[in-house]
Protein backbone atom coordinates (compact mmCIF):
# COMPACT_ATOMS: atom_id res chain seq x y z
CA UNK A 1 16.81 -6.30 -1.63
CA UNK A 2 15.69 -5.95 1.85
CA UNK A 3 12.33 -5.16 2.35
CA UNK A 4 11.63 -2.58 4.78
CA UNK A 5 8.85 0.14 6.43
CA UNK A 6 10.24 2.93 4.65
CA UNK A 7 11.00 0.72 0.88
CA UNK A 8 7.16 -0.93 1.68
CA UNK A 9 4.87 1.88 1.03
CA UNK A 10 6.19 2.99 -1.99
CA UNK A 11 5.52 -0.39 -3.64
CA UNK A 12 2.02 -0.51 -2.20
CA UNK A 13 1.87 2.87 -3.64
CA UNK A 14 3.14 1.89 -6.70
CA UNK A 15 1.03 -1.27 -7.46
CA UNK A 16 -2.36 0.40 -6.71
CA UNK A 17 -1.41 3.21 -9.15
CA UNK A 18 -1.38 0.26 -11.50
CA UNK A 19 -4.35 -1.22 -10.43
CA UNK A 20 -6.18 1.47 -10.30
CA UNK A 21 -5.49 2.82 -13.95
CA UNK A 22 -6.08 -1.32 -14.69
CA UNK A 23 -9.21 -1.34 -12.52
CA UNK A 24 -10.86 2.45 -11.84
CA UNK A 25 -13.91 1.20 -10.27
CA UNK A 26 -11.87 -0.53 -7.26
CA UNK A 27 -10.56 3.04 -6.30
CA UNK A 28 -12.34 3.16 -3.36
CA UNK A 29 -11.40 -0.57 -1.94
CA UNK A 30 -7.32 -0.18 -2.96
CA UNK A 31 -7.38 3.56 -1.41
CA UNK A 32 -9.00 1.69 2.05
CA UNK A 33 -6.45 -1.37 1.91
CA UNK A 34 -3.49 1.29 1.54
CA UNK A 35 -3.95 3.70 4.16
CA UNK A 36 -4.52 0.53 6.34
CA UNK A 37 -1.70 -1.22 5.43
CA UNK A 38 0.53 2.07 5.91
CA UNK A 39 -0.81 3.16 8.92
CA UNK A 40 -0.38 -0.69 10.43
CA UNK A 41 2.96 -0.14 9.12
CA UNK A 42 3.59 3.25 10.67
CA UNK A 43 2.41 2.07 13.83
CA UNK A 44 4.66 -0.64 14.14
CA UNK A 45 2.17 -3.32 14.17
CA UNK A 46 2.95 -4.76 11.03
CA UNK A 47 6.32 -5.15 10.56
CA UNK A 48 8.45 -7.25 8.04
């Protein structure tokens, strides 16, 4: 499996759902990483 921008973010996505049905107080931190993370990724700035 090749990991790529547009295969990324749903995984993110997917493992803070997790987390945050695991974890509900952390809502605020894993909401903060994510829309960092994808808009690093949309930017082009992080890219795997």
């Amino acid at each position: 499996m090749v990991l790529s921008a547009a295969s990324l973010s749903p995984m993110i996505a997917l493992l803070f759902g997790i987390l945050i049905l695991v974890f509900p107080r952390m809502l605020n931190y894993l909401v903060a990483i994510y829309l960092i993370l994808s808009g690093l990724i949309g930017l082009g700035v992080l890219a795997l």
